[in-house]
N, C-alpha and C. Protein backbone atom coordinates (compact mmCIF):
# COMPACT_ATOMS: atom_id res chain seq x y z
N UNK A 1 -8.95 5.87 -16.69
CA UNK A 1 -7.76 6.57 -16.28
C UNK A 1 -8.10 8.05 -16.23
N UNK A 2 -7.77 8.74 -15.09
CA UNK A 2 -8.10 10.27 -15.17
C UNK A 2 -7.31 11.04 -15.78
N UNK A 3 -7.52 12.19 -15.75
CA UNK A 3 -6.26 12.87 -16.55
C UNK A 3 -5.18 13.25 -15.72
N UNK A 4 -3.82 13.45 -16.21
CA UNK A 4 -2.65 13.28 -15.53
C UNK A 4 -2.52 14.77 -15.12
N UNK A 5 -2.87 15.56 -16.21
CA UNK A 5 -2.64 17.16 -15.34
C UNK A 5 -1.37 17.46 -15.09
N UNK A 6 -0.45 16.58 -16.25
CA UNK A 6 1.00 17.21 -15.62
C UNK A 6 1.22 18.67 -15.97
N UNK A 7 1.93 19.09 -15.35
CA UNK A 7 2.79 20.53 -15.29
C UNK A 7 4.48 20.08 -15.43
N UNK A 8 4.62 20.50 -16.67
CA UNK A 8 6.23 20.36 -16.70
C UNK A 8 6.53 21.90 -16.87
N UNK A 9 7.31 22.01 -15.94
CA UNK A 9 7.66 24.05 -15.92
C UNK A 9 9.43 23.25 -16.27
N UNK A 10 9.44 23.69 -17.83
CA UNK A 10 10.55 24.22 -18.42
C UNK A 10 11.53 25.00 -18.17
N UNK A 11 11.28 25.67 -17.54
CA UNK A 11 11.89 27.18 -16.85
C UNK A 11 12.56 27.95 -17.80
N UNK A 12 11.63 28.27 -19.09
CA UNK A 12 12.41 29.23 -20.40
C UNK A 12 10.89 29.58 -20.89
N UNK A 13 10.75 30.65 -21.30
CA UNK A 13 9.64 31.34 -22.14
C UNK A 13 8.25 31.05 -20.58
N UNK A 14 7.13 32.21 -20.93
CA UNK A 14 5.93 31.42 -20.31
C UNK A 14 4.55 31.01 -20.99
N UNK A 15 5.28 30.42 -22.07
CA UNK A 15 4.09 30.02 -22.68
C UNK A 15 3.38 28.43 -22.76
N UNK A 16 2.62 27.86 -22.46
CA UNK A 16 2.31 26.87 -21.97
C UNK A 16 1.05 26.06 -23.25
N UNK A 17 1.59 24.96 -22.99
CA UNK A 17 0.89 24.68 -24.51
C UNK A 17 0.18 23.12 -24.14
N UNK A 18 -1.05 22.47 -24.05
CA UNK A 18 -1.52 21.71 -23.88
C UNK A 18 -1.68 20.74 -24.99
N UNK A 19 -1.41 19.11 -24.70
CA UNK A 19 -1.32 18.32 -25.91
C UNK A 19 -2.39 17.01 -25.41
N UNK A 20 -2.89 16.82 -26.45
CA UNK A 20 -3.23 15.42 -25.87
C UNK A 20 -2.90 14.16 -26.52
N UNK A 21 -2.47 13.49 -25.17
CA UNK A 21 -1.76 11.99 -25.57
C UNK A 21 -2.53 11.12 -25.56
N UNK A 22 -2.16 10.21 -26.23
CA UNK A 22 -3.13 8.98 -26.08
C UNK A 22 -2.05 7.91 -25.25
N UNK A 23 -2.21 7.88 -24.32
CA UNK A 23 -1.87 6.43 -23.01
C UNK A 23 -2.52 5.32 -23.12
N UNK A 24 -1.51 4.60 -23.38
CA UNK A 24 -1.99 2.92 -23.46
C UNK A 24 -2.16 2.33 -21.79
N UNK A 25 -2.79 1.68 -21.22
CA UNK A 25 -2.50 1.11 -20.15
C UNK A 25 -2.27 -0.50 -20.19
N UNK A 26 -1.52 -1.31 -19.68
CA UNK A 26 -1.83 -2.82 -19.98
C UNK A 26 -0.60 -3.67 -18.69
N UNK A 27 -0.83 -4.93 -18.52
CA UNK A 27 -0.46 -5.41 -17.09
C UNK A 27 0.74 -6.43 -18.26
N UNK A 28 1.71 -6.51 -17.32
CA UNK A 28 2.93 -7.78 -17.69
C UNK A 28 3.59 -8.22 -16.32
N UNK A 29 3.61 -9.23 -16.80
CA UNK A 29 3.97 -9.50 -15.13
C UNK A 29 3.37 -9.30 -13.55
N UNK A 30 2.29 -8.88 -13.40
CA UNK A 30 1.47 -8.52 -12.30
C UNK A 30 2.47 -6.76 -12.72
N UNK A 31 2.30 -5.91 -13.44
CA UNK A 31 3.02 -5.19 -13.10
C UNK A 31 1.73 -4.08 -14.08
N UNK A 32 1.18 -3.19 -13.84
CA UNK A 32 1.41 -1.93 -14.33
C UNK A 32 2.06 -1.13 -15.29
N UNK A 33 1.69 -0.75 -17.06
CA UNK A 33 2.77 -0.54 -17.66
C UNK A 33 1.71 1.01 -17.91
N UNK A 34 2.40 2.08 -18.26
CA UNK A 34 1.48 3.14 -19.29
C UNK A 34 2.63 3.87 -20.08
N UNK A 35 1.91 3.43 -21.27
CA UNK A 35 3.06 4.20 -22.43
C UNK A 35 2.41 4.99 -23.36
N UNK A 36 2.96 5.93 -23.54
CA UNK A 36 2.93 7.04 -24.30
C UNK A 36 3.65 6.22 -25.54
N UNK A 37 3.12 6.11 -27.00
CA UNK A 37 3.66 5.92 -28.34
C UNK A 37 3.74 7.12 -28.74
N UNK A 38 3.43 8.04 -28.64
CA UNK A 38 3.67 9.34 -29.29
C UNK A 38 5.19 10.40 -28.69
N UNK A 39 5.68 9.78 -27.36
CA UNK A 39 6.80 9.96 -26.79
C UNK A 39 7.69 8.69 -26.47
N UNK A 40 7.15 7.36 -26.78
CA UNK A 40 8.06 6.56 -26.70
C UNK A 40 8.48 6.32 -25.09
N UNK A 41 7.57 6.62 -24.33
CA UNK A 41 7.97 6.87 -22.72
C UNK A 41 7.00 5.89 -22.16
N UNK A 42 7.40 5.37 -20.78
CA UNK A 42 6.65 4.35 -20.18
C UNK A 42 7.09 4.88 -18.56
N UNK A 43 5.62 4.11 -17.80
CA UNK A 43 5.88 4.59 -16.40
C UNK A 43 5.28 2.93 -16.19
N UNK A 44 5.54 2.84 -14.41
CA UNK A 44 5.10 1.22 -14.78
C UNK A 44 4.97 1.24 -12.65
N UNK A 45 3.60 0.57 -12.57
CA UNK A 45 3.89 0.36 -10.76
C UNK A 45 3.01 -1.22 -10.73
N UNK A 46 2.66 -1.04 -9.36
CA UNK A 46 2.37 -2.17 -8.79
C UNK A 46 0.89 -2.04 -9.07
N UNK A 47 0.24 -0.58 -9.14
CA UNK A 47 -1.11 -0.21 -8.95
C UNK A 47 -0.44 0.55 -10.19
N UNK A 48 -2.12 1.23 -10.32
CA UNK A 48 -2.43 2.42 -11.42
C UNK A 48 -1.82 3.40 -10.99
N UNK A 49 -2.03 3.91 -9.74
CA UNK A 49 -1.79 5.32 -8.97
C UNK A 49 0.17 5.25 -8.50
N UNK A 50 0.57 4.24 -9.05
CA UNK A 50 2.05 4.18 -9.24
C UNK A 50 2.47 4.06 -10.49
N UNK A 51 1.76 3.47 -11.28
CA UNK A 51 2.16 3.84 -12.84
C UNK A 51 2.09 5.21 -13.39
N UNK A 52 1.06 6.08 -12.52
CA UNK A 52 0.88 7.41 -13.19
C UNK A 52 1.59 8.01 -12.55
N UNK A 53 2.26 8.03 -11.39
CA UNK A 53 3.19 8.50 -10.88
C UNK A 53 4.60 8.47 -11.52
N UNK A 54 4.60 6.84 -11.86
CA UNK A 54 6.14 6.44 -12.64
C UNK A 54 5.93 7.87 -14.25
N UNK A 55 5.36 7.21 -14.58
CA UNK A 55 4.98 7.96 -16.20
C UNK A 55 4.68 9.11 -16.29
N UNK A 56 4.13 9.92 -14.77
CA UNK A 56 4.48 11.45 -14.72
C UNK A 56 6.12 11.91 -14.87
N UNK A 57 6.46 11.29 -13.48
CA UNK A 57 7.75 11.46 -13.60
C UNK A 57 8.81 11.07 -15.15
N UNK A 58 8.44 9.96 -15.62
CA UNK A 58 9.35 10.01 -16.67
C UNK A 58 8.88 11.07 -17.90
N UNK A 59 7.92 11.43 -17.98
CA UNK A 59 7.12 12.52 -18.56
C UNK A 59 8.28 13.83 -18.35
N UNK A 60 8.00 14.43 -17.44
CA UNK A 60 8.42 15.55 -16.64
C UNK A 60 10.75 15.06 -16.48
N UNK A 61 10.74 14.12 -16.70
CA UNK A 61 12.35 14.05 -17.21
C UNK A 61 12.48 14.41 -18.55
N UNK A 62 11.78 13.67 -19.43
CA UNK A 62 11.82 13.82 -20.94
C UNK A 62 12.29 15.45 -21.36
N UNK A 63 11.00 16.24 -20.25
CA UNK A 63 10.81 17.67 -20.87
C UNK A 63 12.04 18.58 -20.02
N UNK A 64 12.91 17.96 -19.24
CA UNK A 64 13.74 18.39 -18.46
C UNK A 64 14.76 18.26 -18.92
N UNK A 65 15.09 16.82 -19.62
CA UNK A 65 16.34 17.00 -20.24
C UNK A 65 16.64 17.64 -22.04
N UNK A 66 15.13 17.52 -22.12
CA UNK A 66 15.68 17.67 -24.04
C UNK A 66 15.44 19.17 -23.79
N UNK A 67 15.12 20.14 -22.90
CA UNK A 67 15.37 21.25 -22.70
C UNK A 67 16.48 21.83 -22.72
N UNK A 68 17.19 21.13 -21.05
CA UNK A 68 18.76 21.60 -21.27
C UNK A 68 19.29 20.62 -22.10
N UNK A 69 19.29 20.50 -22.93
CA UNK A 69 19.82 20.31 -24.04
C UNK A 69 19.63 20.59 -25.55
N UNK A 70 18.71 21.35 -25.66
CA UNK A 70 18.30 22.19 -26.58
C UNK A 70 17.52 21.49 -27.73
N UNK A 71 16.95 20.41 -27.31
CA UNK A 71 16.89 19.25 -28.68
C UNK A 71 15.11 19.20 -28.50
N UNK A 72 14.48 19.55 -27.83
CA UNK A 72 13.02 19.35 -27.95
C UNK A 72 12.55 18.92 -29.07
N UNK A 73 12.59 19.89 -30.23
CA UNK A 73 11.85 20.11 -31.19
C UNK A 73 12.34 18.78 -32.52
N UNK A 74 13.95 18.79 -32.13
CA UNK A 74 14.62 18.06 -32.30
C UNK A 74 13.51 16.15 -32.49
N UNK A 75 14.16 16.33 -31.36
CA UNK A 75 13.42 14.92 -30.46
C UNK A 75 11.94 14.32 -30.82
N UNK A 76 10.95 15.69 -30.59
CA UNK A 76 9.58 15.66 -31.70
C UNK A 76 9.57 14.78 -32.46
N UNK A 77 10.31 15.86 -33.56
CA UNK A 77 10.34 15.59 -34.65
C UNK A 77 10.28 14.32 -35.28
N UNK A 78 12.05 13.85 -34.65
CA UNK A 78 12.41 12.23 -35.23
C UNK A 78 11.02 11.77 -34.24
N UNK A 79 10.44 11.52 -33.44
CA UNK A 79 8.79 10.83 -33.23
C UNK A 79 7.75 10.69 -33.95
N UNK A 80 8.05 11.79 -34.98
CA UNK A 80 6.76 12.16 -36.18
C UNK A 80 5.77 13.49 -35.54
N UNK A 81 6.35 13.82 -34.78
CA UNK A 81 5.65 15.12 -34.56
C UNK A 81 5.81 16.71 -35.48
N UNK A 82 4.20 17.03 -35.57
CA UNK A 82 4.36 18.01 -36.15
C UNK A 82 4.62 19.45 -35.80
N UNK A 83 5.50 20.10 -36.09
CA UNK A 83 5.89 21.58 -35.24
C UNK A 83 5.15 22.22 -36.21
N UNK A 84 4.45 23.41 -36.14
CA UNK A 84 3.49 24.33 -36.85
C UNK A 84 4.20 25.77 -35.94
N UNK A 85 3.60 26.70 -36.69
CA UNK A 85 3.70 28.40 -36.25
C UNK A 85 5.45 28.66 -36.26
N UNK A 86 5.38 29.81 -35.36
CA UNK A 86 6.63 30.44 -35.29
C UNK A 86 7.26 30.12 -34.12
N UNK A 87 8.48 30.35 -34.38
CA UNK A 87 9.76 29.84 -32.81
C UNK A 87 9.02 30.16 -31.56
N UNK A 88 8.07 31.82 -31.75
CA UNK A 88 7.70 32.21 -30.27
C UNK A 88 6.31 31.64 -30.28
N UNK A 89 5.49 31.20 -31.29
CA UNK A 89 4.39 30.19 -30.86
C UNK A 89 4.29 29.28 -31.69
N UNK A 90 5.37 28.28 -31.17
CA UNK A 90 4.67 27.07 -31.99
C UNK A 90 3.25 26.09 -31.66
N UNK A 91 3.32 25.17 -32.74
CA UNK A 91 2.21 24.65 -32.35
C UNK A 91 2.45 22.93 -32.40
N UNK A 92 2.51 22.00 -31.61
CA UNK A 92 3.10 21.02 -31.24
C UNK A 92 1.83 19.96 -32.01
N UNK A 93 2.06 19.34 -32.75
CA UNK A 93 0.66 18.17 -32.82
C UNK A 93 1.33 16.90 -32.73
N UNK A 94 1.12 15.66 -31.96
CA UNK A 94 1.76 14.62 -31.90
C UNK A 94 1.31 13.78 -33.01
N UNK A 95 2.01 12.55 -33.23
CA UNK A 95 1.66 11.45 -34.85
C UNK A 95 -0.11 11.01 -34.45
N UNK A 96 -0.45 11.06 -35.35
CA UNK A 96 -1.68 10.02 -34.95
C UNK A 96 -1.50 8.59 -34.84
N UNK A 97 -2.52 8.38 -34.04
CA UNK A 97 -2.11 6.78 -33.82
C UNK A 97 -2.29 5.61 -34.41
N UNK A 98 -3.35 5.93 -35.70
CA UNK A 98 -3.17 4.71 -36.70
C UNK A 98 -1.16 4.65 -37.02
N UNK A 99 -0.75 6.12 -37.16
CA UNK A 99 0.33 5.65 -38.24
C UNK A 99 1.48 4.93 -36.82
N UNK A 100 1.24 5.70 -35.57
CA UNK A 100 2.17 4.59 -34.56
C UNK A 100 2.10 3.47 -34.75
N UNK A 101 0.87 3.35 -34.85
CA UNK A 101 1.04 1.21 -34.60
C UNK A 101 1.77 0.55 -36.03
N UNK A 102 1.86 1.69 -37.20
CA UNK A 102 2.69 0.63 -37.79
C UNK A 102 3.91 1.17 -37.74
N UNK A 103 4.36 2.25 -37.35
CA UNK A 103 5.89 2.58 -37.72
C UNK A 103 6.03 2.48 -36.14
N UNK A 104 5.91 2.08 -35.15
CA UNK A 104 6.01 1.91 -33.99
C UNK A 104 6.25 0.39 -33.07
N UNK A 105 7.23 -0.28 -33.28
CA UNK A 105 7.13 -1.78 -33.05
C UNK A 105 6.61 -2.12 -31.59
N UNK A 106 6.90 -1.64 -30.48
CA UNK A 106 6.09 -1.67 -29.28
C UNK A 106 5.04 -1.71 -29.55
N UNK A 107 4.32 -0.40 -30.05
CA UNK A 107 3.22 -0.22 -29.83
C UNK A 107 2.60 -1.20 -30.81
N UNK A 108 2.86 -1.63 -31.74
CA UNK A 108 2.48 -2.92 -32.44
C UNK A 108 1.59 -3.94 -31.78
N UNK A 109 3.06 -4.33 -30.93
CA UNK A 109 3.04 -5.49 -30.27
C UNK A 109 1.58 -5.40 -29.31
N UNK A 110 1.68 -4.44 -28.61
CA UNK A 110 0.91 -3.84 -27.47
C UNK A 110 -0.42 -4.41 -28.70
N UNK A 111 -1.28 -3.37 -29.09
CA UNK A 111 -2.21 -3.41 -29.74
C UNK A 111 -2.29 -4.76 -30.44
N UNK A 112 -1.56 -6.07 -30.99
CA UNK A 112 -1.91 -6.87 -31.56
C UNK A 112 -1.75 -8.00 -30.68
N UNK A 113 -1.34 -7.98 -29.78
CA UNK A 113 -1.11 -9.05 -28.58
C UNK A 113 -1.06 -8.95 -27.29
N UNK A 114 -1.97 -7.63 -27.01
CA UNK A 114 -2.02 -7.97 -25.35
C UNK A 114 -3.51 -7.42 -25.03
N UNK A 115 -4.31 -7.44 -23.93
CA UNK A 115 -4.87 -6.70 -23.11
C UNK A 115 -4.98 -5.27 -22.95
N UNK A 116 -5.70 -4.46 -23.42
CA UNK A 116 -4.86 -3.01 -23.12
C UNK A 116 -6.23 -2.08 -23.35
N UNK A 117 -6.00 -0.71 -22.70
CA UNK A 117 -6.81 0.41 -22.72
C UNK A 117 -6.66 1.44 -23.38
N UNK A 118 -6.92 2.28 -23.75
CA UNK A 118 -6.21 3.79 -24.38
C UNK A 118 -7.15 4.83 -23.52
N UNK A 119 -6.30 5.64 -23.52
CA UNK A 119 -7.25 6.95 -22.87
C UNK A 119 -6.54 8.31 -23.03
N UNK A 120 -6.94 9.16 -23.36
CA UNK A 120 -6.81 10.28 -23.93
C UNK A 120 -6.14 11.29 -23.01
N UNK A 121 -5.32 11.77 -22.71
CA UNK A 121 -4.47 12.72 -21.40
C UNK A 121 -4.25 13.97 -22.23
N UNK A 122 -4.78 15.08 -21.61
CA UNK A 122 -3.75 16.23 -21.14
C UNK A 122 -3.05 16.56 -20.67
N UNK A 123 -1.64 17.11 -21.65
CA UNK A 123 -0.69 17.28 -20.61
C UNK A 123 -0.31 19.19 -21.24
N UNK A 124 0.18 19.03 -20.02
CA UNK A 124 0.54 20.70 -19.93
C UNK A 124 2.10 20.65 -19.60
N UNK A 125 2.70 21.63 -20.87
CA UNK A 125 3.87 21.87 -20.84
C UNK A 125 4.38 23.19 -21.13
N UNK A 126 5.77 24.04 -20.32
CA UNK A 126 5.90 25.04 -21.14
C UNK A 126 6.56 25.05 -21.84
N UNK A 127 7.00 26.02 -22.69
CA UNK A 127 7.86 25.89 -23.99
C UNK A 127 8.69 27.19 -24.21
């Protein structure tokens, strides 16, 4: 899987902060799934190059709505994410992924009963 290279422009502050996710990839149904356990988000196509499309886009909603709505850090948080530094630079670290697979029942499932890939993404967001 290549890297996704998203750009989510926030449209508040210009500071831009790069994370890396770990993306599961795995097939159900003749279908395409890629989920993010560290956001709880899934994109899903017929092909790869429509799943990363789906899972950009739901990516790039996530960071659109918990914006206007003021809950980002919020939202993180209850995920197990760690916020570090100050309001004007924080520092975002997502859960590691031993502790997803057990406090994470999807991702459980995923890892103990299916087919599946992981691959490491950068994503670029501002904040």
């Amino acid at each position: 899987m290549s890297n996704l290279q998203l750009t989510a422009d926030l449209g508040f502050g210009n500071g831009k902060y790069h994370v890396g996710l770990s993306l599961v990839e795995f097939e159900e149904d003749n279908v395409i799934i890629i989920y993010s356990p560290a956001l709880d988000l899934s994109g899903y196509g017929y092909t790869q190059a429509e799943a990363k499309q789906s899972f950009s886009e739901a990516l790039h909603e996530f960071f659109r709505y918990t914006n206007n709505k003021k809950t980002l850090e919020k939202v993180l948080k209850e995920l197990g994410w760690a916020i570090r530094g100050s309001k004007k630079k924080p520092k975002f670290d997502p859960p590691k992924d031993s502790d997803l697979v057990s406090l994470n029942p999807l991702y459980n499932d995923i890892v103990n009963n299916k087919s599946y890939k992981v691959s490491r993404e950068d994503v670029e967001f501002a904040y």
